[in-house]
Protein backbone atom coordinates (compact mmCIF):
# COMPACT_ATOMS: atom_id res chain seq x y z
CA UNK A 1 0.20 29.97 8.00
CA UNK A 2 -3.35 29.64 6.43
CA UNK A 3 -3.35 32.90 4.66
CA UNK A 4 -3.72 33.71 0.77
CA UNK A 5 -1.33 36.30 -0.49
CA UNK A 6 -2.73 36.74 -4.65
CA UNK A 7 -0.54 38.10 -6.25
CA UNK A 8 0.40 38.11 -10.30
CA UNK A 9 3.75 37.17 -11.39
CA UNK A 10 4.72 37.43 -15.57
CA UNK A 11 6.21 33.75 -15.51
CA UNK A 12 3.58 31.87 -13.32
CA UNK A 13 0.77 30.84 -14.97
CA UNK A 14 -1.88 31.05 -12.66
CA UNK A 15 -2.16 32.69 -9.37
CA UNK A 16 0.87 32.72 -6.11
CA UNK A 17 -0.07 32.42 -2.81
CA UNK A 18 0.53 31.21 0.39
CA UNK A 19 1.09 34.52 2.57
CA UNK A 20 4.23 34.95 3.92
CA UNK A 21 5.82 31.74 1.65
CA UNK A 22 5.87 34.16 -1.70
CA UNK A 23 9.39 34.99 -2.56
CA UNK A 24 11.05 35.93 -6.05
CA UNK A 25 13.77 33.52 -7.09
CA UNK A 26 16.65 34.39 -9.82
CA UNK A 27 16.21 32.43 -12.98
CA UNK A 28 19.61 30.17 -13.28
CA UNK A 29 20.58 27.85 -16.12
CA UNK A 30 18.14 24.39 -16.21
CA UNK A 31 20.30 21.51 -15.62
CA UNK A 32 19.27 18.54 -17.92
CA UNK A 33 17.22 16.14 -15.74
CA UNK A 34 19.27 13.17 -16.17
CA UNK A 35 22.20 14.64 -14.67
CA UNK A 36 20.45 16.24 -12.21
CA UNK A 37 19.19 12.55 -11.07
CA UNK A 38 22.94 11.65 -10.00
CA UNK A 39 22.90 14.95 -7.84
CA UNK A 40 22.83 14.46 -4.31
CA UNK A 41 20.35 16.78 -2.71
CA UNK A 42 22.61 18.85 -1.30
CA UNK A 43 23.93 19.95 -4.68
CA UNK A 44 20.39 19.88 -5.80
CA UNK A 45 19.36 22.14 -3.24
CA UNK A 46 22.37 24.34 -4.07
CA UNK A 47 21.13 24.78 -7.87
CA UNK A 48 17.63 25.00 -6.68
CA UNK A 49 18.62 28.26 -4.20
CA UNK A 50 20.45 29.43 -7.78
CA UNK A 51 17.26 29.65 -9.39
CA UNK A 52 17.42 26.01 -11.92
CA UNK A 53 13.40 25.05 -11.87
CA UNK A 54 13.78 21.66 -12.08
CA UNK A 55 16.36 21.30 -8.99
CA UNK A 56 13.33 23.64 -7.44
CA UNK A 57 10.92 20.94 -8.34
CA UNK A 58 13.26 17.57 -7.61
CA UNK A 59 13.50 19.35 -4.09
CA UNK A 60 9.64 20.03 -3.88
CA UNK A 61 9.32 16.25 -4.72
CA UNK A 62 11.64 15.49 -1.99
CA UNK A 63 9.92 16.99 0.67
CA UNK A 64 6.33 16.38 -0.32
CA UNK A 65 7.57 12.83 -0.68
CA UNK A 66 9.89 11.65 2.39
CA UNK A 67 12.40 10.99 0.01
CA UNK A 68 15.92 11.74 -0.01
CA UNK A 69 16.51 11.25 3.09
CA UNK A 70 14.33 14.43 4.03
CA UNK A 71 11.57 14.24 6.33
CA UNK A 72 8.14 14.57 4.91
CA UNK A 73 7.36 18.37 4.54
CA UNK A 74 4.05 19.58 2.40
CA UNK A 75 4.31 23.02 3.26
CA UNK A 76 8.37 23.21 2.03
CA UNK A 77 7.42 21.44 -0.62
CA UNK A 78 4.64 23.59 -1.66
CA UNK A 79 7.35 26.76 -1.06
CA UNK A 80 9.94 25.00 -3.63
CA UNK A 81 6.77 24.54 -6.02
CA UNK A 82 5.76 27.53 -6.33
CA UNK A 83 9.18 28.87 -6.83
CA UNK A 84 9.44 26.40 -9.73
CA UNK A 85 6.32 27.38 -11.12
CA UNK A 86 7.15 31.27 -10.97
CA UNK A 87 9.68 30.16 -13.69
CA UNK A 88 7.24 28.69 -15.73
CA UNK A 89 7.70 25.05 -14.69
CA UNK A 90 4.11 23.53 -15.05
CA UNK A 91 4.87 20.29 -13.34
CA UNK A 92 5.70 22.33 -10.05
CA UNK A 93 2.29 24.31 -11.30
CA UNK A 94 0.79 20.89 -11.50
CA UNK A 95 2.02 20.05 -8.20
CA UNK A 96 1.36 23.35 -6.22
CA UNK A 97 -2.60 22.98 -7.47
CA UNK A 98 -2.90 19.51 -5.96
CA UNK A 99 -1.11 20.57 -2.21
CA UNK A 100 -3.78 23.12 -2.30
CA UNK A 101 -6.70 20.75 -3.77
CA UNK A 102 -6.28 19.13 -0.96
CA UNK A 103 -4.66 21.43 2.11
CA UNK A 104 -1.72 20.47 4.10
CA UNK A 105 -0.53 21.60 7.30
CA UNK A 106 0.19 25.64 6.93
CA UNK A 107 -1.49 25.29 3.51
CA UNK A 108 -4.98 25.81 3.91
CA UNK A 109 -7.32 24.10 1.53
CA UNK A 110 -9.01 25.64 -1.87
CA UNK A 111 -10.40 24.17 -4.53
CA UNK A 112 -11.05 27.23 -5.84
CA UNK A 113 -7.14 28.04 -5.96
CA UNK A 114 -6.43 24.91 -7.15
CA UNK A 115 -8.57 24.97 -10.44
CA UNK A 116 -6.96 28.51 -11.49
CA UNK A 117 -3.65 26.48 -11.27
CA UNK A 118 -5.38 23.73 -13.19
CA UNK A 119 -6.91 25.81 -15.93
CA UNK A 120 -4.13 28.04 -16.43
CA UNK A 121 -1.29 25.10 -16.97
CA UNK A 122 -4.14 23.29 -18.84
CA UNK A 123 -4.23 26.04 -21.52
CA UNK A 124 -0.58 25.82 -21.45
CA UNK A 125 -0.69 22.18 -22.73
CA UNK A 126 0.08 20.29 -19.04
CA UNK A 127 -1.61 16.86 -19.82
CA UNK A 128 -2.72 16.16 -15.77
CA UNK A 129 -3.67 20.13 -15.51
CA UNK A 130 -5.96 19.29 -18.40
CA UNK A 131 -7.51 16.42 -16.79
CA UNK A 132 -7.85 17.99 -13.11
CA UNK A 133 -9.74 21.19 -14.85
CA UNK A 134 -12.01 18.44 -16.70
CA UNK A 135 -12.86 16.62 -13.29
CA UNK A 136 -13.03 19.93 -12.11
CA UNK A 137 -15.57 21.10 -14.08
CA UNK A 138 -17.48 18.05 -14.10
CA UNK A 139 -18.06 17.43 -10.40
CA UNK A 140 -17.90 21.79 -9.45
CA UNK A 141 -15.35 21.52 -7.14
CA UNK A 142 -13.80 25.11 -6.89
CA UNK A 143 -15.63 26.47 -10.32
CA UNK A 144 -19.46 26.01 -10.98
CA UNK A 145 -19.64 22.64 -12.68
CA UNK A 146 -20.47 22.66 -16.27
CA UNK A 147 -20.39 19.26 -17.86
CA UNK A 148 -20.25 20.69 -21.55
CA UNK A 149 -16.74 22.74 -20.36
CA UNK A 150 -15.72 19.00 -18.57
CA UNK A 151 -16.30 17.20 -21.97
CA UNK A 152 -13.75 19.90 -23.36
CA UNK A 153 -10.97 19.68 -21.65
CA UNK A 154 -11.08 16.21 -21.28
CA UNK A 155 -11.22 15.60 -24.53
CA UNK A 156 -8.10 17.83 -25.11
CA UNK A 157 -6.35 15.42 -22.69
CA UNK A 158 -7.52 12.57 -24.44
CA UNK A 159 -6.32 13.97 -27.68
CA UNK A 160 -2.46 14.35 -26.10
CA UNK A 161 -2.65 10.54 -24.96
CA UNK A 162 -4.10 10.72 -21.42
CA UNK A 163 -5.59 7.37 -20.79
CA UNK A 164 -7.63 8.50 -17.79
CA UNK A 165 -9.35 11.38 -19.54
CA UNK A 166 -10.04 9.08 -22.35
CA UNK A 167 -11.72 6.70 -19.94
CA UNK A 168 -13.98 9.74 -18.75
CA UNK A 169 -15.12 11.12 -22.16
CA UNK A 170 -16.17 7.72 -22.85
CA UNK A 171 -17.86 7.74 -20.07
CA UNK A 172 -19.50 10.96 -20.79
CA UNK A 173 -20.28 9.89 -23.80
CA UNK A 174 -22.10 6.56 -22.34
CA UNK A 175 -24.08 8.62 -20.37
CA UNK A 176 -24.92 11.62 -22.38
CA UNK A 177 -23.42 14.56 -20.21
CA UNK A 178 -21.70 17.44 -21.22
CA UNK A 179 -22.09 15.37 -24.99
CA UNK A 180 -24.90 13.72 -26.99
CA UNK A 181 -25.08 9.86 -25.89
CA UNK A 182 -22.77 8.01 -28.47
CA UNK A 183 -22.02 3.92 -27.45
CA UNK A 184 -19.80 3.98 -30.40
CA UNK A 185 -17.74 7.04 -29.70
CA UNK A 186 -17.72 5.58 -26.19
CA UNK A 187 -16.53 1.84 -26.91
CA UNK A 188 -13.72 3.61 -28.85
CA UNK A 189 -12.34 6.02 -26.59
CA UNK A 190 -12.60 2.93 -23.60
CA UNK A 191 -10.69 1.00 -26.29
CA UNK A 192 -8.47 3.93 -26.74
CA UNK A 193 -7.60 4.29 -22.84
CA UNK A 194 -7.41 0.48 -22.64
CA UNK A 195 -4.46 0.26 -25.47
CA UNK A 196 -3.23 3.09 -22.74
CA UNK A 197 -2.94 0.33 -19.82
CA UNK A 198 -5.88 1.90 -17.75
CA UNK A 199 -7.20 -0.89 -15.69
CA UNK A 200 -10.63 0.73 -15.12
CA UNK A 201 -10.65 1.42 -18.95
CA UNK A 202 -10.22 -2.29 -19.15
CA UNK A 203 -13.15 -2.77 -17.05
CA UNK A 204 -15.51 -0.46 -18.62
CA UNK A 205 -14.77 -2.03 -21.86
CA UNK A 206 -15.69 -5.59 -20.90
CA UNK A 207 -18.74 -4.30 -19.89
CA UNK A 208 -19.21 -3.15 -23.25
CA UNK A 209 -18.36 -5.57 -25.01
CA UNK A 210 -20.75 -8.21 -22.29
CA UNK A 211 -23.61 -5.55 -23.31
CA UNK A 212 -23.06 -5.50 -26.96
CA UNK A 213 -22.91 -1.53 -26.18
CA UNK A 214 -20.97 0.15 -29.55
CA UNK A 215 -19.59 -3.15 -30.50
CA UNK A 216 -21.22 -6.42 -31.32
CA UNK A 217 -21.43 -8.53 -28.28
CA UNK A 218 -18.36 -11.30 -27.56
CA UNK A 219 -19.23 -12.53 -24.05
CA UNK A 220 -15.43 -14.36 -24.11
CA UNK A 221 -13.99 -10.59 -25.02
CA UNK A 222 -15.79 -9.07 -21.95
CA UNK A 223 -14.07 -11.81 -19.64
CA UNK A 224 -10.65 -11.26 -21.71
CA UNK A 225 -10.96 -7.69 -21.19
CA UNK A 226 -12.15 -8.36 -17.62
CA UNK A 227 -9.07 -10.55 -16.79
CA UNK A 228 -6.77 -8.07 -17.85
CA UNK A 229 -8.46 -5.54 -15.35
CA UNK A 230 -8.51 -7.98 -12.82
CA UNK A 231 -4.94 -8.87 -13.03
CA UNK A 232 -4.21 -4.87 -12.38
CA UNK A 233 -6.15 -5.14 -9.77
CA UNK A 234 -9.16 -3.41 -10.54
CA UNK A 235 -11.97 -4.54 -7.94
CA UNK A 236 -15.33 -4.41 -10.07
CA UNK A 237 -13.25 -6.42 -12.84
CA UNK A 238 -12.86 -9.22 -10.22
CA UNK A 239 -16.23 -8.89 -9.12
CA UNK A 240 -17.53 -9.04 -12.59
CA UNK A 241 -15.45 -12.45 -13.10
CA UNK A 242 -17.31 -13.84 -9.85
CA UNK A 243 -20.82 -12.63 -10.94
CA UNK A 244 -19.86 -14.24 -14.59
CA UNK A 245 -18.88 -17.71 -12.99
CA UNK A 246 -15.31 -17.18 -14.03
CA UNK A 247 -12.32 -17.91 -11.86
CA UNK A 248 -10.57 -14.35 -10.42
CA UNK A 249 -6.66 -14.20 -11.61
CA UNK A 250 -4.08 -14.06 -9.09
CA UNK A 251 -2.89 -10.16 -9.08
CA UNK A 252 -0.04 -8.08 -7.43
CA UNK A 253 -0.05 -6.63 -4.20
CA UNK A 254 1.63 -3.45 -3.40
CA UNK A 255 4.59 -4.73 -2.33
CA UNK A 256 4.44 -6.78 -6.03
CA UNK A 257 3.81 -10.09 -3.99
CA UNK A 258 1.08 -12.27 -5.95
CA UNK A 259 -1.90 -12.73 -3.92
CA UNK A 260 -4.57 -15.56 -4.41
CA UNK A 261 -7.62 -14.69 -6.94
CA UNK A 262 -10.61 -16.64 -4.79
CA UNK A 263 -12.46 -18.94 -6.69
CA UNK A 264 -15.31 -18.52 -9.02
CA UNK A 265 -19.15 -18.60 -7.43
CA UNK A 266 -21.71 -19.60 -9.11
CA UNK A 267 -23.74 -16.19 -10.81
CA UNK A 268 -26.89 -14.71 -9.02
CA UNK A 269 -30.31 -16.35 -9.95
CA UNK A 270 -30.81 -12.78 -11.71
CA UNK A 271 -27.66 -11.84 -14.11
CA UNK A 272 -26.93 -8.52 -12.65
CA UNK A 273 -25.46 -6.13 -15.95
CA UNK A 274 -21.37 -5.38 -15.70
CA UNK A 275 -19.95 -2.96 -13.07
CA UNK A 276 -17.92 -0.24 -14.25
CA UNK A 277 -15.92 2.39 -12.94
CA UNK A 278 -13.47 5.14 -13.82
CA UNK A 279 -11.79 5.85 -10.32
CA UNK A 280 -7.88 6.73 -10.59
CA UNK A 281 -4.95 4.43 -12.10
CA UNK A 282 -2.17 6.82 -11.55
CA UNK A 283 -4.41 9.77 -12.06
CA UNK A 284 -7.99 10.01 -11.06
CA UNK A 285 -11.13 9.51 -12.78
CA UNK A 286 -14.90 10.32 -13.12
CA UNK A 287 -17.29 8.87 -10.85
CA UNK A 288 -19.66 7.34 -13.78
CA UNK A 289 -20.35 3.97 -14.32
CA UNK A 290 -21.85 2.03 -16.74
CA UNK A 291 -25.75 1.66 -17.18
CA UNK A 292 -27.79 -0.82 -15.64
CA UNK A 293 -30.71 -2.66 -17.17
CA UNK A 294 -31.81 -4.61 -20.02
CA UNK A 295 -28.61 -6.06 -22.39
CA UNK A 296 -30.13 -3.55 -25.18
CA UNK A 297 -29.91 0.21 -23.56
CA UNK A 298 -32.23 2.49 -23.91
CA UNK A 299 -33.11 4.81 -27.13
CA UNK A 300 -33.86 8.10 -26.06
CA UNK A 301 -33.29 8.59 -22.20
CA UNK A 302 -29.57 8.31 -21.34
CA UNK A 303 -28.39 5.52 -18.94
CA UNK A 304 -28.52 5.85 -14.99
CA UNK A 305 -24.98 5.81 -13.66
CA UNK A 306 -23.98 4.33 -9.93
CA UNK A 307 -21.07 5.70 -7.62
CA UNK A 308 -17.65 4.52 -8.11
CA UNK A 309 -14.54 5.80 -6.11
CA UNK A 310 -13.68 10.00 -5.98
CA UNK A 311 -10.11 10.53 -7.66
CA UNK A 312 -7.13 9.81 -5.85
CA UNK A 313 -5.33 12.63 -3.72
CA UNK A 314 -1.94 11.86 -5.52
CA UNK A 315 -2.07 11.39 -9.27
């Protein structure tokens, strides 16, 4: 069940799809979403058939999750979604743009569906939609990219709080795309992500602040800012902390089990500049990194950039 039904609906902000999956639902009273956490999915399941949007989307989560005792079912979960989202419900929105980001079985793949979704809860005010139309934008997958438009919208996410699309417009603005190069206007929206908890902010920023990059340079601030990262989790932070000489903190596992930093090595003959990366905490991130080269960058030519991890499938 591959096939694209398009078809415009007054309360769904974007596009509905999925062939055969489209059906109208009858708007019901919402049920506040702390009660509805107590509900066992049967009675969820009962309100969501009544037409309540957020029982549509608490089953959605259910079945794109596993959870609930359901077994794990993308394309039921991208039916319930859509439903939700006919009703205006731009989390289900949200949710339907990612299934189809990234296909599922009977859901066939689109970017290009997926950033309609995006764009169209983005201009809604949906903080993630915001940020997906910004990677979006920036990387052309499913629109023609357009780095200027990227800077935009990420910068209204930023602006409502989201730590990962402040981590990227300081990024863009370390390298110069889509904006003109500004180290301080990048050192403060890193800072900005990094007051936000965002691991790979945290790294990005202790590269800064090892560079002297927008900030004067406080070599004990990079590794304080590198620990922190480190501690999270975040690989180039730990690598960093080796390549300085500085022992690697012990940091959580998945299961929340501490695992072993290993110990510090002595640096390169060459001091290699800080890694830096902007891959996904619990959203995804750009693909910049910061410049390598001499500690002072350069004046008119903005800095070369090196691959870092793609954003992750599930924000």
């Amino acid at each position: 069940m591959d096939m694209f039904l398009v078809t415009t609906y007054p309360r769904l902000r974007g596009w509905a799809f999925l062939g055969s999956l489209i059906l109208l639902s009858l708007p019901g009273p919402a049920l506040a979403q702390s009660t509805l956490d107590t509900l066992s999915f049967e009675k969820k399941e009962k309100l969501a058939k009544a037409g309540d949007d957020e029982a549509q989307f608490a089953i959605a989560r259910a079945f794109e999750d596993g959870k609930e005792g359901q077994r794990q079912d993308v394309l039921k979960a991208a039916q319930w979604y859509r439903k939700a989202a006919q009703l205006g419900n731009l989390d289900a929105q949200f949710r339907l743009a990612r299934i189809v980001h990234n296909g599922a079985d009977g859901v066939k793949k689109s970017p290009e569906t997926a950033v309609k979704l995006y764009e169209a809860a983005a201009q809604a005010g949906h903080l993630d939609s915001q940020y997906w139309t910004a990677y979006s934008y920036e990387k052309g997958s499913g629109v023609a990219a357009d780095q200027t438009k990227a800077a935009e919208w990420y910068r209204k996410a930023a602006e409502g709080g989201h730590a990962g699309a402040q981590n990227n417009l300081g990024l863009m603005y370390l390298n110069g795309k889509g904006v003109t190069r500004d180290l301080n206007r990048a050192f403060d929206y890193f800072s900005q992500a990094a007051k936000g908890d965002d691991a790979f902010a945290m790294n990005n920023l202790g590269g800064m602040f090892e560079m002297g990059w927008g900030t004067r340079a406080d070599k004990q601030r990079a590794i304080d800012m590198y620990t922190k990262a480190a501690q999270k989790g975040n690989q180039l932070a730990r690598d960093n902390l080796r390549r300085l000489g500085v022992a690697v903190p012990d940091t959580a596992d998945a299961a929340g089990a501490l695992t072993t930093g290993s110990p510090a090595t002595a640096p390169p003959p060459a001091a290699q500049p800080p890694a830096a990366q902007s891959a996904p905490t619990t959203t995804p991130k750009s693909d910049s990194s910061l410049p390598t080269g001499a500690a002072e960058p350069p004046a008119a030519e903005p800095a070369p950039t090196a691959a870092a991890p793609a954003p992750a499938t599930q924000p």
